[in-house]
N, C-alpha and C. Protein backbone atom coordinates (compact mmCIF):
# COMPACT_ATOMS: atom_id res chain seq x y z
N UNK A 1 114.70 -16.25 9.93
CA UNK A 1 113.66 -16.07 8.93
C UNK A 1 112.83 -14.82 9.23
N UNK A 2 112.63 -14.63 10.30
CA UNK A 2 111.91 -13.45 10.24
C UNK A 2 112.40 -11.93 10.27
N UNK A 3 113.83 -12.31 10.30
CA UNK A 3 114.36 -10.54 10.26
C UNK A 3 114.48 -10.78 8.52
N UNK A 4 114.36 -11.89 7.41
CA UNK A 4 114.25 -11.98 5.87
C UNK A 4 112.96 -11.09 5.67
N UNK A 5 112.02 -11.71 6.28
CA UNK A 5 110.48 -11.42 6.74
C UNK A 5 109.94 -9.94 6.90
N UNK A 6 110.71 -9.44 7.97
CA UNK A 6 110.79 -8.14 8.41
C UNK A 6 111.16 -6.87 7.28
N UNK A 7 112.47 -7.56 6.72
CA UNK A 7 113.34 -6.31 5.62
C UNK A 7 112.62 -6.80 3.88
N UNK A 8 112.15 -7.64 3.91
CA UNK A 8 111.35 -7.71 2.66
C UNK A 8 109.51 -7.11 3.12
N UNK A 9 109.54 -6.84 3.94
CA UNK A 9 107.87 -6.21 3.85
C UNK A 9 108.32 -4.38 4.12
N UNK A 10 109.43 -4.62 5.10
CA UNK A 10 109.30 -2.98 5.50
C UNK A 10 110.27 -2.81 4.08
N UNK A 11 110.86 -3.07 3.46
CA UNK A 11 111.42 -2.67 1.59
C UNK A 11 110.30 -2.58 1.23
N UNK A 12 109.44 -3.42 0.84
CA UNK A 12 108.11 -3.50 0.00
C UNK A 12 107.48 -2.16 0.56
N UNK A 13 107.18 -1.92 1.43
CA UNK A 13 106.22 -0.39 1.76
C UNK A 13 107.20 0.92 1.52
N UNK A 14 108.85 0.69 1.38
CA UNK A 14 109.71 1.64 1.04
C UNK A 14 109.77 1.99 -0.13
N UNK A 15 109.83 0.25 -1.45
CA UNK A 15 109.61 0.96 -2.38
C UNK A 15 108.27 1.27 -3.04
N UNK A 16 107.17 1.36 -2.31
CA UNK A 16 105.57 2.11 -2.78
C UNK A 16 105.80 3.54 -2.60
N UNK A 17 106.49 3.75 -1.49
CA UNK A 17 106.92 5.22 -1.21
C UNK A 17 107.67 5.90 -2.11
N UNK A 18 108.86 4.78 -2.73
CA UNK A 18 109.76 5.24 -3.86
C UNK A 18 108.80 5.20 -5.06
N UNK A 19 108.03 4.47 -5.30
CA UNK A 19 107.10 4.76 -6.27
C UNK A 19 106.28 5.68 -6.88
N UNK A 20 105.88 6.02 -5.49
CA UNK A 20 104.87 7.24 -5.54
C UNK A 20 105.66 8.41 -5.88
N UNK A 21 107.20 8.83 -5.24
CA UNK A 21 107.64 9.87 -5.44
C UNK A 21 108.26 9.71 -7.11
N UNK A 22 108.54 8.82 -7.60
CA UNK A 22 109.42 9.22 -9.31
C UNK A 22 107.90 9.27 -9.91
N UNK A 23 106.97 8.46 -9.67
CA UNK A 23 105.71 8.44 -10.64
C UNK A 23 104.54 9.17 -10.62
N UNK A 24 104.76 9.77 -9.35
CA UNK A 24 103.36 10.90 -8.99
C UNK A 24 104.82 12.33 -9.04
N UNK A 25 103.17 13.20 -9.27
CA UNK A 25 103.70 14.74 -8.55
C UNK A 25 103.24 14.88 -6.83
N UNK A 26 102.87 13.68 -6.46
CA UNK A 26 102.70 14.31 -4.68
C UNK A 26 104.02 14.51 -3.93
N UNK A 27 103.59 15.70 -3.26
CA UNK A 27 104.79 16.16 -2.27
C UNK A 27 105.19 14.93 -1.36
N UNK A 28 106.36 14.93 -0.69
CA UNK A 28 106.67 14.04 0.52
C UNK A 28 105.82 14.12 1.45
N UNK A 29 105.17 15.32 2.10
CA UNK A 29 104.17 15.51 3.00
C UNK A 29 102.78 14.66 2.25
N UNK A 30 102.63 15.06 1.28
CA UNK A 30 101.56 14.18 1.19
C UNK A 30 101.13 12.02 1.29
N UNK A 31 102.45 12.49 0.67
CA UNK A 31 102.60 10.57 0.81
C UNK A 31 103.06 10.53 2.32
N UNK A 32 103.72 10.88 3.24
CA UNK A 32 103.61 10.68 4.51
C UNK A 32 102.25 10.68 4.99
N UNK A 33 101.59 11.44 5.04
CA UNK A 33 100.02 11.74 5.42
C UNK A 33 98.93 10.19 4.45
N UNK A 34 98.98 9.84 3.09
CA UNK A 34 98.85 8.75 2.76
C UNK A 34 99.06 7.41 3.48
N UNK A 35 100.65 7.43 3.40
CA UNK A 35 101.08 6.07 4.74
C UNK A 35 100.32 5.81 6.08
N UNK A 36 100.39 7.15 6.66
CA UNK A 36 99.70 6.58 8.23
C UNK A 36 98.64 6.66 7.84
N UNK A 37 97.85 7.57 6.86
CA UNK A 37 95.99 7.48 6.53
C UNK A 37 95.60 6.04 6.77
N UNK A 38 96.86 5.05 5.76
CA UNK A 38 96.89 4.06 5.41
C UNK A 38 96.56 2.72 6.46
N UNK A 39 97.46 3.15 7.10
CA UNK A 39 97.93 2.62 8.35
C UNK A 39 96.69 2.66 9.38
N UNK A 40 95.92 3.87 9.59
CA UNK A 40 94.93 3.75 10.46
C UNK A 40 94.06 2.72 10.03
N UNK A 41 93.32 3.47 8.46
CA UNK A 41 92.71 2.64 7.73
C UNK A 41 92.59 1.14 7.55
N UNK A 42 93.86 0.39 7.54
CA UNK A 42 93.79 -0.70 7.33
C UNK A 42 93.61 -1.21 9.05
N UNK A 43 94.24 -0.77 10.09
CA UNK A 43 94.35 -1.46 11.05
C UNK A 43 92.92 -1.45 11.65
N UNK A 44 91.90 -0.25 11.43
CA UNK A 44 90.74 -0.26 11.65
C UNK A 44 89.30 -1.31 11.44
N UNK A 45 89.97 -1.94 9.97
CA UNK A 45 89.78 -2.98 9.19
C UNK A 45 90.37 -4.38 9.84
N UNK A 46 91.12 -4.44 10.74
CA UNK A 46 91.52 -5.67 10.93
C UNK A 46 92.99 -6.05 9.83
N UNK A 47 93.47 -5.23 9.29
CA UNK A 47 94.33 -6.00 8.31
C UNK A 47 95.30 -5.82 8.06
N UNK A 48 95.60 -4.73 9.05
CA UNK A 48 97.11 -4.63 9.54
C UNK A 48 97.57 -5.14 10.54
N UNK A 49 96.92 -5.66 11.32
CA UNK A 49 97.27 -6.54 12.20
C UNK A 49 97.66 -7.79 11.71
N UNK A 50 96.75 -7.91 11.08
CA UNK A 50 97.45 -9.37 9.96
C UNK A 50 98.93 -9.25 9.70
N UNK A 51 99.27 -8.14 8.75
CA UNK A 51 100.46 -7.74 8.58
C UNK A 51 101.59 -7.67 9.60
N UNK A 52 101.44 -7.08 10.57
CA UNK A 52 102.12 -7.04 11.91
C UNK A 52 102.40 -8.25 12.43
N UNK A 53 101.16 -9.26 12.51
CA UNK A 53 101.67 -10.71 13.21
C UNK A 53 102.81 -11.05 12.05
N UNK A 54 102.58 -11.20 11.19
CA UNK A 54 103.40 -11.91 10.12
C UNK A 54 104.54 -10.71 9.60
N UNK A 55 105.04 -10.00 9.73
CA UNK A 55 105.90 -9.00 9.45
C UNK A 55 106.41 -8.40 10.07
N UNK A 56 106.09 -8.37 11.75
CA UNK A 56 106.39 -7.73 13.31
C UNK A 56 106.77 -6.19 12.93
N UNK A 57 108.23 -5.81 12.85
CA UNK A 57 108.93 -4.75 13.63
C UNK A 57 109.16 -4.28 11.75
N UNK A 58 108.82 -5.24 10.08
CA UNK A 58 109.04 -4.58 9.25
C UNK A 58 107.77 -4.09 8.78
N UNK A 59 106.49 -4.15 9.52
CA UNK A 59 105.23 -3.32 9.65
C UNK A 59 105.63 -2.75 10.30
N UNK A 60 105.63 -2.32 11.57
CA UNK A 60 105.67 -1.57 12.83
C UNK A 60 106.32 -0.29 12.79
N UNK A 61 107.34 -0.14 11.97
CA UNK A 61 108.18 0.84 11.86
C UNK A 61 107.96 2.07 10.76
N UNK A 62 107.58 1.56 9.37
CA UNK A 62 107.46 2.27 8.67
C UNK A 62 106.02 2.99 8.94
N UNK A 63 106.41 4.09 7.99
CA UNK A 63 105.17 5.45 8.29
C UNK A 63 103.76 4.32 8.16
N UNK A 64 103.39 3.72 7.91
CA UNK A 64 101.91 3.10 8.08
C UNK A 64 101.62 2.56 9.62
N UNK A 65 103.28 2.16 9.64
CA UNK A 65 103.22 1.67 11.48
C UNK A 65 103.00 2.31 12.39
N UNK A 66 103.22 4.09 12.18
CA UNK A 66 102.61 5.03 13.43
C UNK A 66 100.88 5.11 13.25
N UNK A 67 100.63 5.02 11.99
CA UNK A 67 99.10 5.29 12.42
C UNK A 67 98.37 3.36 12.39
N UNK A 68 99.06 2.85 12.29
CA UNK A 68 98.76 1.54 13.10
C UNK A 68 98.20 1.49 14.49
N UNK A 69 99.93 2.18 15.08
CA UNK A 69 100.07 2.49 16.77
C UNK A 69 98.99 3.34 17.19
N UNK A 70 98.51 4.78 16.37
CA UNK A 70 97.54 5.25 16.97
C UNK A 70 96.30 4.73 16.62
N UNK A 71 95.97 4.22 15.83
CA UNK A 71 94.74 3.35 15.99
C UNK A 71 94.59 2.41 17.17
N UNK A 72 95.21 1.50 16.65
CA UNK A 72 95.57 0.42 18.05
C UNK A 72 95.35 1.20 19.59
N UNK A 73 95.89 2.11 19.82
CA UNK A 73 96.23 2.85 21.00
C UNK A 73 94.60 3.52 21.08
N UNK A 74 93.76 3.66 20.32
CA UNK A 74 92.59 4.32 20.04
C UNK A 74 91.53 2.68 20.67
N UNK A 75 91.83 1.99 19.95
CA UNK A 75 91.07 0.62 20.02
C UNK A 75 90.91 -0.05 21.63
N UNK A 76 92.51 0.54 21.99
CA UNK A 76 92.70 -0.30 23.25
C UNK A 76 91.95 0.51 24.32
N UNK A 77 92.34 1.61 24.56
CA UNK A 77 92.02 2.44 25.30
C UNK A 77 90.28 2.71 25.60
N UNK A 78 89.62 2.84 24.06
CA UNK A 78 88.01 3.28 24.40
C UNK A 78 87.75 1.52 24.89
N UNK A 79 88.40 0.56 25.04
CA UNK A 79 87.54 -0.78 25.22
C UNK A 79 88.39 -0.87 26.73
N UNK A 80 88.63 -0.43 27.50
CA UNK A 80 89.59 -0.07 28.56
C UNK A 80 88.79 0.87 29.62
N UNK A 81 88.35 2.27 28.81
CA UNK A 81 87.82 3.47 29.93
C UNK A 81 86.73 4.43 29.24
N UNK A 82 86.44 3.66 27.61
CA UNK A 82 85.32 4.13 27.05
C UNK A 82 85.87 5.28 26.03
N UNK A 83 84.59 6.33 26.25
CA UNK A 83 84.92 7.34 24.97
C UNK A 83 85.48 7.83 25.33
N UNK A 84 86.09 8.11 26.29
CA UNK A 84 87.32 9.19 26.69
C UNK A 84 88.66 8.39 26.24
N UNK A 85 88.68 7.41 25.16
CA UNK A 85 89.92 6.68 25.61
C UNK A 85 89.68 7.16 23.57
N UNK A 86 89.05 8.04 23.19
CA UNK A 86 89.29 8.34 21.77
C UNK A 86 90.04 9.52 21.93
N UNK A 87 90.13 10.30 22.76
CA UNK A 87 91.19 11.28 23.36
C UNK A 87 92.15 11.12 23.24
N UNK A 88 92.69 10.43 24.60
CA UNK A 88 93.88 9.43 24.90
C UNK A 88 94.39 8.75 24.19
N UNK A 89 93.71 7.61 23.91
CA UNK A 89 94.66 6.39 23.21
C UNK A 89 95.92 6.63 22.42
N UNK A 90 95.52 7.17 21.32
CA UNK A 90 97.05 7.90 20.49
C UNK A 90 97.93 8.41 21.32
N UNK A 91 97.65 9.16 22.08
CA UNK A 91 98.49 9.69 22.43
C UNK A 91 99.36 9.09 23.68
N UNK A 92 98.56 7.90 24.42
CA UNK A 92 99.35 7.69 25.39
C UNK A 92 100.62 6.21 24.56
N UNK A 93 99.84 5.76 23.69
CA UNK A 93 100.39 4.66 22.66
C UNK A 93 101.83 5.68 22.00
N UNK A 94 101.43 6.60 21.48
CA UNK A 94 102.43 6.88 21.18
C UNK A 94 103.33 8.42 21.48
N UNK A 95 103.30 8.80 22.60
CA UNK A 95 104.28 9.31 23.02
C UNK A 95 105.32 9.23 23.54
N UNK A 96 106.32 8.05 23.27
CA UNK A 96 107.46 8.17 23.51
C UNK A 96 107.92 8.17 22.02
N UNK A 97 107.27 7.55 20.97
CA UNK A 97 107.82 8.24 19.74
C UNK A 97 107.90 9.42 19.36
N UNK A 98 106.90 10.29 19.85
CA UNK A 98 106.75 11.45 19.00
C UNK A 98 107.70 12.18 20.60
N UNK A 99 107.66 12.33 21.73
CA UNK A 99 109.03 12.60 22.28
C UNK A 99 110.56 12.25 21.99
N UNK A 100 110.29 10.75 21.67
CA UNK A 100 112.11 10.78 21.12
C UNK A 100 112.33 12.01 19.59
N UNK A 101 111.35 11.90 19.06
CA UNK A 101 111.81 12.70 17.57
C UNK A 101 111.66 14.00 17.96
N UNK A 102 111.14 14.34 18.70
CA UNK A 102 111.23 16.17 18.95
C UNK A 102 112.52 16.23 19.61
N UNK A 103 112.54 15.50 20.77
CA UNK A 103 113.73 15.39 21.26
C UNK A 103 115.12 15.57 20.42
N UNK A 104 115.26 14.56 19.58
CA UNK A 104 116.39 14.07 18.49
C UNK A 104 116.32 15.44 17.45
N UNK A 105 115.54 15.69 17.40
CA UNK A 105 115.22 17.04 16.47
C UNK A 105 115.61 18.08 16.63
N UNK A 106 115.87 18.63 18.35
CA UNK A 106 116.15 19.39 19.13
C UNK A 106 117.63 19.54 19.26
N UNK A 107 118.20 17.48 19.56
CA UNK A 107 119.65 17.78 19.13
C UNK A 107 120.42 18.42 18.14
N UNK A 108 119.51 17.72 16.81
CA UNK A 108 120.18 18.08 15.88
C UNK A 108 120.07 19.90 15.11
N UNK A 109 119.18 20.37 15.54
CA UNK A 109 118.88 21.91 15.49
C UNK A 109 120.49 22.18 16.20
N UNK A 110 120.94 21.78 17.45
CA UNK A 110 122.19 22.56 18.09
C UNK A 110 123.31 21.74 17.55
N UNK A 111 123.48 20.95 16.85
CA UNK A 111 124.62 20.25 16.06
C UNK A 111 124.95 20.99 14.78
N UNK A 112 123.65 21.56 14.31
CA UNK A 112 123.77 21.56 12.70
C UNK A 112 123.23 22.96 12.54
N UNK A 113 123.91 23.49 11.76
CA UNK A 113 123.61 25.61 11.49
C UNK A 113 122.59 25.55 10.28
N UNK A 114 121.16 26.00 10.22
CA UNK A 114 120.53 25.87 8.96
C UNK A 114 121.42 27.16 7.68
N UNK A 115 121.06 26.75 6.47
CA UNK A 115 121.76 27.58 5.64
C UNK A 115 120.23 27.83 4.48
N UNK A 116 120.50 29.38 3.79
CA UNK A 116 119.86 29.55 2.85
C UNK A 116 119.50 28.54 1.98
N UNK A 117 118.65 28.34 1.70
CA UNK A 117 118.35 27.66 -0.04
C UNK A 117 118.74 28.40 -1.07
């Protein structure tokens, strides 16, 4: 039940994303930047966490789920080592994501030849 759980909430935030792009003129960058806004926003609020207990890894993942993580990682940290942990937190929460994707990014730059538009 909960991987039903999981792929019907992280669909549900896929198709708001699909939404936004046939029904708005915002760029992809912008609705990315929306999602995690989102994501901080609500978790700041208490109410993505809600979501997360009850939705685990199909919150967690999608673009609202990184600025979840850096909130969270913001929350934990200043109640941990104080204001210096508004520095930190994001970043220690989430750098192995944002290393695997530079990383993976890096592969694929030497796999793949860019071409004109």
């Amino acid at each position: 039940m909960d991987y039903l759980i999981s792929f019907l909430v992280g669909g549900a935030i896929c198709v708001i994303g699909q939404i936004l792009l046939d029904k708005t003129k915002l760029s992809n960058a912008r609705i990315l930047v929306i999602f995690v806004v989102s994501g901080c926003i609500l978790t700041g609020f208490g109410i993505y966490d809600k979501l997360v207990d009850f939705a685990k890894a199909g919150a967690t993942v999608p673009l609202p789920g990184f600025g979840y993580a850096l909130t969270k990682g913001v929350i934990d940290e200043v109640s941990n080592v104080g204001f210096s942990g508004i520095f930190t937190g994001s970043l220690k929460a989430t750098a192995a994501g944002i290393t695997s994707a530079m990383l993976f990014g890096l592969l694929a730059s030497f796999a793949f030849t860019s071409k004109e538009k």
